[in-house]
Protein backbone atom coordinates (compact mmCIF):
# COMPACT_ATOMS: atom_id res chain seq x y z
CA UNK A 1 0.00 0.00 0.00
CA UNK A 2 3.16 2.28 0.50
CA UNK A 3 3.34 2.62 -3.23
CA UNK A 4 -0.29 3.77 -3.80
CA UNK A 5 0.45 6.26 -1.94
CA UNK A 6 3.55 6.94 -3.05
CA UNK A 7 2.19 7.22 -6.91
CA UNK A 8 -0.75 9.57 -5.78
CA UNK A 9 2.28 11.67 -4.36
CA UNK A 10 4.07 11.61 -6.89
CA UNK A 11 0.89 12.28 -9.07
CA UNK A 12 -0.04 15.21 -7.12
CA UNK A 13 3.53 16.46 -7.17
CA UNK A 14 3.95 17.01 -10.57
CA UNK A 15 0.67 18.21 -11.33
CA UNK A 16 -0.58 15.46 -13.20
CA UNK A 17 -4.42 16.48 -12.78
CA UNK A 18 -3.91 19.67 -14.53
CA UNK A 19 -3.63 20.69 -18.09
CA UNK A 20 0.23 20.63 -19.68
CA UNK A 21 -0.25 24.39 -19.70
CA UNK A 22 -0.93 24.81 -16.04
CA UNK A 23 1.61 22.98 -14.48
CA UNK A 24 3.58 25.73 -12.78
CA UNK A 25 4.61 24.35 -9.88
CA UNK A 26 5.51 20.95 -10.77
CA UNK A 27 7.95 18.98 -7.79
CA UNK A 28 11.14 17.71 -8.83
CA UNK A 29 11.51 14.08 -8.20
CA UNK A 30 13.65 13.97 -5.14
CA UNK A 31 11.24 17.12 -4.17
CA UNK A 32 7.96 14.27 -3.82
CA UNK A 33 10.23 11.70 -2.29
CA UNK A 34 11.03 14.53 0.45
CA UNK A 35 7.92 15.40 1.02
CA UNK A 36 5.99 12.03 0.87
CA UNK A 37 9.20 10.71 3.32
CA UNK A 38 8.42 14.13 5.91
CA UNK A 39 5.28 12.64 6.57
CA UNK A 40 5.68 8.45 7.37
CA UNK A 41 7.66 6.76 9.22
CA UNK A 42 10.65 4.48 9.04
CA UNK A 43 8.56 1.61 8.84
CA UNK A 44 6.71 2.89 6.15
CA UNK A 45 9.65 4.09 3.92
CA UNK A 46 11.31 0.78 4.42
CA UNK A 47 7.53 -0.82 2.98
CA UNK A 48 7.78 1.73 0.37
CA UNK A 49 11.08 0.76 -0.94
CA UNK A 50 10.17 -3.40 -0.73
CA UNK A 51 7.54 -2.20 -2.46
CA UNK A 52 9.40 -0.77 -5.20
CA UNK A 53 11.84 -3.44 -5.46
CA UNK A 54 9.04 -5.78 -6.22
CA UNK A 55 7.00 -4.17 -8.60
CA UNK A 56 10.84 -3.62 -10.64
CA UNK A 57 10.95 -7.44 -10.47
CA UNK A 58 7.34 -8.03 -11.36
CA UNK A 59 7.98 -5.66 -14.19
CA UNK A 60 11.06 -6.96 -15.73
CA UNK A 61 9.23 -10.78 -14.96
CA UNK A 62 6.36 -9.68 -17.54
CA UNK A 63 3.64 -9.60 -14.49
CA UNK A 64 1.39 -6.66 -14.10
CA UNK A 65 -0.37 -7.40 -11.59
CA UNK A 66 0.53 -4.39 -9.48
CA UNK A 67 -0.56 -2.13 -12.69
CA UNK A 68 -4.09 -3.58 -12.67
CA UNK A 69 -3.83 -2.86 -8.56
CA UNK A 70 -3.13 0.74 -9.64
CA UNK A 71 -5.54 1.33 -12.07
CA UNK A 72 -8.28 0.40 -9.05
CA UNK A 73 -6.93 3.90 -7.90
CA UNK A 74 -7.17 5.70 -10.92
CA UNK A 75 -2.75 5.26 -10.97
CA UNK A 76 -1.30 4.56 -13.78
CA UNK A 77 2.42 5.64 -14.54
CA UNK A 78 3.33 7.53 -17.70
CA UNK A 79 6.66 7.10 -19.20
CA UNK A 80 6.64 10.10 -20.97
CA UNK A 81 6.42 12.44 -18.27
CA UNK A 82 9.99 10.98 -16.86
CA UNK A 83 11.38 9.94 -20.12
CA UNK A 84 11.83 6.36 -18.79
CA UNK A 85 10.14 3.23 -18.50
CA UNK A 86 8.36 2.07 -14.73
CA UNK A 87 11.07 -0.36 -13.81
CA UNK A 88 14.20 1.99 -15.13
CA UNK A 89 12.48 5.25 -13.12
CA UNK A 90 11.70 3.19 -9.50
CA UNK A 91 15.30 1.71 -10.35
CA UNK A 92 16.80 5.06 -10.45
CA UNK A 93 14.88 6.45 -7.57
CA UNK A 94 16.03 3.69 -4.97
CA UNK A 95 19.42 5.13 -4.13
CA UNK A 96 17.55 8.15 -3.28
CA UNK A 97 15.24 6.71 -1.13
CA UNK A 98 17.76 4.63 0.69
CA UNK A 99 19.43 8.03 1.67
CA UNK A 100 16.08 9.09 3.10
CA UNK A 101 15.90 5.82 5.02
CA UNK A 102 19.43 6.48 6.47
CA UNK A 103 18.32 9.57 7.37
CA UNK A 104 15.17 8.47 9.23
CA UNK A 105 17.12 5.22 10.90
CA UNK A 106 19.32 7.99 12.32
CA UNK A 107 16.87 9.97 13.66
CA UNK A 108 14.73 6.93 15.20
CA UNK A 109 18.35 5.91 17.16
CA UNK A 110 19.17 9.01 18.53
CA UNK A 111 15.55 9.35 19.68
CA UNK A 112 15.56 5.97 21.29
CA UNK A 113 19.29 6.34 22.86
CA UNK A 114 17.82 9.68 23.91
CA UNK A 115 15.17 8.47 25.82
CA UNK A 116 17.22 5.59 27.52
CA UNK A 117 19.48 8.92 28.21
CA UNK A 118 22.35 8.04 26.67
CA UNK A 119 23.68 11.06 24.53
């Protein structure tokens, strides 16, 4: 479910409900993953990128069974507006949410050392 709501992020991050001609203020990439990764947790980024990592080997397999799962949201994913294919775009994306993930396994140690009061 991480990547549902990943893709309606990512959807509503670039704009894709509005006209070509209105998209002003589209999100970069690494923009959506910042915001969509300032809102869940570590648990749920670490979903989010199993997530990924299966639907790029479903993908490359041939199965699409997590497209049809998207279209039951109204998600589809549109190669043109990244240039790329599904699997090569969630491929490329990866190392940048594995930074994220680092970042947010940081932040949920020092909280827990914290609280046993060890600085």
């Amino acid at each position: 479910m991480q990547l549902v709501d990943f893709m309606k992020e990512l959807g509503d991050g670039i704009l894709d409900y509005l006209p070509e001609d209105q998209r002003t203020e589209q999100l970069s990439v690494e923009g959506v993953i910042e915001k969509w990764m300032a809102k869940k947790s570590y648990f749920s980024a670490l979903a989010l990128k199993k997530d990924i990592a299966t639907y790029i080997e479903l993908q490359k397999s041939g199965n699409f069974t997590v497209d049809e799962i998207l279209s039951w949201y109204d998600l589809s994913f549109i190669p043109e507006r990244f240039g790329v294919e599904e699997n090569i775009f969630f491929t490329g994306i990866l190392g940048m949410i594995d930074s994220h993930i680092a970042k947010k396994k940081k932040a949920l140690l020092t909280r827990f050392f914290g609280w046993l009061g060890y600085r």
